[in-house]
N, C-alpha and C. Protein backbone atom coordinates (compact mmCIF):
# COMPACT_ATOMS: atom_id res chain seq x y z
N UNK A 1 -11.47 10.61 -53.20
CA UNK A 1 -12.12 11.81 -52.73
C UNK A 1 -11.15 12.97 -52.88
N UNK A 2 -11.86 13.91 -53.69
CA UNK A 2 -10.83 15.23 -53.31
C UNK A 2 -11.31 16.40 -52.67
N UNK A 3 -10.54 16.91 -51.95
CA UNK A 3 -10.67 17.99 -51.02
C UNK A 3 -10.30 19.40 -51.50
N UNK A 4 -10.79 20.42 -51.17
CA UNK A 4 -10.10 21.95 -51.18
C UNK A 4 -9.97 22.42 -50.05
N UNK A 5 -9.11 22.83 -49.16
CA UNK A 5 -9.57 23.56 -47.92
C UNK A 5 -9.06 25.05 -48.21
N UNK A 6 -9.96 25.74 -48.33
CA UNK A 6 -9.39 27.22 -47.94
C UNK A 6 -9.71 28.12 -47.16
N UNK A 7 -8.54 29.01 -46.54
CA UNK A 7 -8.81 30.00 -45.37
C UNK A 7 -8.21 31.81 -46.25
N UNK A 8 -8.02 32.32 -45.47
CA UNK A 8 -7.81 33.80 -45.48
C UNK A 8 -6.02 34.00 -44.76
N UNK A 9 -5.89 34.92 -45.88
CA UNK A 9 -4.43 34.83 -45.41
C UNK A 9 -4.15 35.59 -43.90
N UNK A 10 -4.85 35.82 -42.94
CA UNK A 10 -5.20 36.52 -42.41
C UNK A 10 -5.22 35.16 -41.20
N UNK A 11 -5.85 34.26 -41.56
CA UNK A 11 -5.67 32.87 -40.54
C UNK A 11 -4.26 31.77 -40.51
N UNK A 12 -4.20 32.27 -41.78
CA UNK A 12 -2.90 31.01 -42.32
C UNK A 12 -1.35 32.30 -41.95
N UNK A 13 -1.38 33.70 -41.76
CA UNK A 13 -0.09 33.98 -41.84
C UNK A 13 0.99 33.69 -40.50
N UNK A 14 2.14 33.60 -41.04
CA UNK A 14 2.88 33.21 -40.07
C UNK A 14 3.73 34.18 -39.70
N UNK A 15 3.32 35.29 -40.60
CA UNK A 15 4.74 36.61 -40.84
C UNK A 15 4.78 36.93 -39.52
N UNK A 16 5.69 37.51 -38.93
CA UNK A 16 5.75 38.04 -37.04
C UNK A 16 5.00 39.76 -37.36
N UNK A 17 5.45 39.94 -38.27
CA UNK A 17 4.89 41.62 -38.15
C UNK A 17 3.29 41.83 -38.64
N UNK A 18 3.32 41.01 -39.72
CA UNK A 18 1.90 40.83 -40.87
C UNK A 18 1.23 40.43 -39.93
N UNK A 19 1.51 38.82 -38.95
CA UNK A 19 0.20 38.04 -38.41
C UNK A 19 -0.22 39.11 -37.37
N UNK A 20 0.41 40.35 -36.90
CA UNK A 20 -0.23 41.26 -35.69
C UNK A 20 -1.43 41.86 -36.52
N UNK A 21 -1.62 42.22 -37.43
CA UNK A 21 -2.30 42.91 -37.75
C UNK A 21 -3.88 42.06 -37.72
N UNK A 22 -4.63 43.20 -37.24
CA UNK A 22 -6.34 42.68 -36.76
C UNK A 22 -7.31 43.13 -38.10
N UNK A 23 -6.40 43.81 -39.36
CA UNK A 23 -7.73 44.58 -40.30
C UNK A 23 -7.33 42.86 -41.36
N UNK A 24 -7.98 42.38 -41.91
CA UNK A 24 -8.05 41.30 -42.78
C UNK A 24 -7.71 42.43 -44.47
N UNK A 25 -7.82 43.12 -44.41
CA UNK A 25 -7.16 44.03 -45.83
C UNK A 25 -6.31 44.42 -45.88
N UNK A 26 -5.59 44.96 -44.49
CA UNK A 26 -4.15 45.14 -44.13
C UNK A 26 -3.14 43.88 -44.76
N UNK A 27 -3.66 42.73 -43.77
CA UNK A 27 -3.24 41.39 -43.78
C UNK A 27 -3.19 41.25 -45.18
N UNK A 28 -3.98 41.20 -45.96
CA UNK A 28 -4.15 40.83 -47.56
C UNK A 28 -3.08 41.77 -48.38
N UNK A 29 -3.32 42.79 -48.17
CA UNK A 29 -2.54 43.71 -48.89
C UNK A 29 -0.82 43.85 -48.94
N UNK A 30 -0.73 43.80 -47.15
CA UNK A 30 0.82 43.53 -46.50
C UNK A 30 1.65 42.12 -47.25
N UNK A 31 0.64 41.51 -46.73
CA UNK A 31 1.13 39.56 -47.74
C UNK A 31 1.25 39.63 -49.29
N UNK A 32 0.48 40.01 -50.03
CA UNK A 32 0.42 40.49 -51.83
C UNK A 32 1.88 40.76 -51.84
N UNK A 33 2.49 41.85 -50.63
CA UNK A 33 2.96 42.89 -51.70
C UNK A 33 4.53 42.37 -51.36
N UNK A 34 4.72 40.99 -50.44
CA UNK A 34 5.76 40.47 -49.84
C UNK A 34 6.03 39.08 -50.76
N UNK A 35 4.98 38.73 -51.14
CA UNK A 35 4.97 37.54 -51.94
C UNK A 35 4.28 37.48 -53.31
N UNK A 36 4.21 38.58 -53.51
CA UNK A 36 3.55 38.50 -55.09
C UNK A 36 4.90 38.18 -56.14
N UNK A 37 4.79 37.14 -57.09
CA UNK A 37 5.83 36.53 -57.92
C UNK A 37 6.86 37.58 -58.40
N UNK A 38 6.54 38.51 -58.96
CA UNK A 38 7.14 39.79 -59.26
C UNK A 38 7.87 40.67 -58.24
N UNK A 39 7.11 40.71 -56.99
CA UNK A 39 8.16 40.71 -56.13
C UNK A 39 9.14 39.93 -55.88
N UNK A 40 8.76 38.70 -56.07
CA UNK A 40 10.07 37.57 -55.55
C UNK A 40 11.36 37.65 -56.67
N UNK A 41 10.69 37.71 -57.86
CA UNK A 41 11.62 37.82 -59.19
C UNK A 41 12.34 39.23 -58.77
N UNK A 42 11.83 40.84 -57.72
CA UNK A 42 12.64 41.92 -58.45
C UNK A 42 13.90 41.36 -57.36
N UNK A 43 13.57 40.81 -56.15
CA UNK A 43 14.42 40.59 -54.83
C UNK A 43 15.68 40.02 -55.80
N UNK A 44 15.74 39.36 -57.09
CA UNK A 44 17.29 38.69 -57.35
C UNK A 44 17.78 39.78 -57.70
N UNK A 45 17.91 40.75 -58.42
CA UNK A 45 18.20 41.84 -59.06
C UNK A 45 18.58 43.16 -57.43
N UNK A 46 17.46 42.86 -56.30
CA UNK A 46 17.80 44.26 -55.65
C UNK A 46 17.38 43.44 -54.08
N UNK A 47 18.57 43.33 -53.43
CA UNK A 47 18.27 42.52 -51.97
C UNK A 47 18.20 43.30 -51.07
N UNK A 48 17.82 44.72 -51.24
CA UNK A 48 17.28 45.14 -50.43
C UNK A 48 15.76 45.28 -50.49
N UNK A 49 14.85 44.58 -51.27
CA UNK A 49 13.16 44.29 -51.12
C UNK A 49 13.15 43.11 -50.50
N UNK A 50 11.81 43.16 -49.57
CA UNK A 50 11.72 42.38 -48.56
C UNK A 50 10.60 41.34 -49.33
N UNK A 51 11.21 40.31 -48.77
CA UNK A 51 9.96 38.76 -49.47
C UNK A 51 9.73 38.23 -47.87
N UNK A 52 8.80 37.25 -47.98
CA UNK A 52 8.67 36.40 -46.68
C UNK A 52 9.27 35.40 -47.17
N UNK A 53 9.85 35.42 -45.96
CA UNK A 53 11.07 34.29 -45.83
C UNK A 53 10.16 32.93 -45.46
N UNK A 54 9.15 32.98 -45.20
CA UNK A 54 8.16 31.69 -44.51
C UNK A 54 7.71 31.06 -45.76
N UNK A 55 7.35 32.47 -46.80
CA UNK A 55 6.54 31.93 -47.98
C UNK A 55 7.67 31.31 -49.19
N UNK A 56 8.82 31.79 -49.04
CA UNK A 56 10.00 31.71 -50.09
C UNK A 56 10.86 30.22 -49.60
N UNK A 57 10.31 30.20 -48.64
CA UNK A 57 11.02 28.44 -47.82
C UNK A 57 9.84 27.20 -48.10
N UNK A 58 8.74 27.70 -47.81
CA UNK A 58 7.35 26.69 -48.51
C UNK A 58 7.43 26.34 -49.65
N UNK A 59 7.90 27.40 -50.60
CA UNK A 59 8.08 27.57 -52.14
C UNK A 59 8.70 26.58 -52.42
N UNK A 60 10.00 26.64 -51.97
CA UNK A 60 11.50 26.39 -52.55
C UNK A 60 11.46 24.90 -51.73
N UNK A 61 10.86 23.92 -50.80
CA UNK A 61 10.71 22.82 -50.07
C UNK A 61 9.68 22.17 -50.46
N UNK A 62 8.45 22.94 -50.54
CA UNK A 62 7.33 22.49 -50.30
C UNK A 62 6.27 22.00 -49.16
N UNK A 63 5.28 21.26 -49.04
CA UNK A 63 4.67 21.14 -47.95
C UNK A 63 5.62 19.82 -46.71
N UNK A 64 6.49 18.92 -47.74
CA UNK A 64 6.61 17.68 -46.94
C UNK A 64 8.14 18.16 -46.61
N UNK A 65 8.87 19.34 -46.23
CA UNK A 65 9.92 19.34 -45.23
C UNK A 65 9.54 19.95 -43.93
């Protein structure tokens, strides 16, 4: 049997600043622009852009640590 489960990043975030937010487009937009690949790629080059550290540890582990 295979499964899909999907939610809204808006249910699943864990960010402390992102998960406050109550608009679900905020939420969407705020998360894109923290974890979009291209962001993660400019962060080696310039450490002062901010990534989620929640989403960049899931990444880099995966689901089973």
């Amino acid at each position: 049997v295979l499964a899909l489960g999907l939610s809204s990043r808006r249910n699943m975030c864990i960010h402390p600043t992102i998960s406050q937010e109550s608009d679900r487009v905020a939420v969407d937009a705020k998360c894109r622009s923290i974890t979009a690949s291209w962001v993660r790629q400019r962060k080696d080059q310039d450490p002062n852009i901010e990534v989620c550290d929640f989403f960049d540890g899931f990444d880099k582990h995966g689901s089973q640590s």
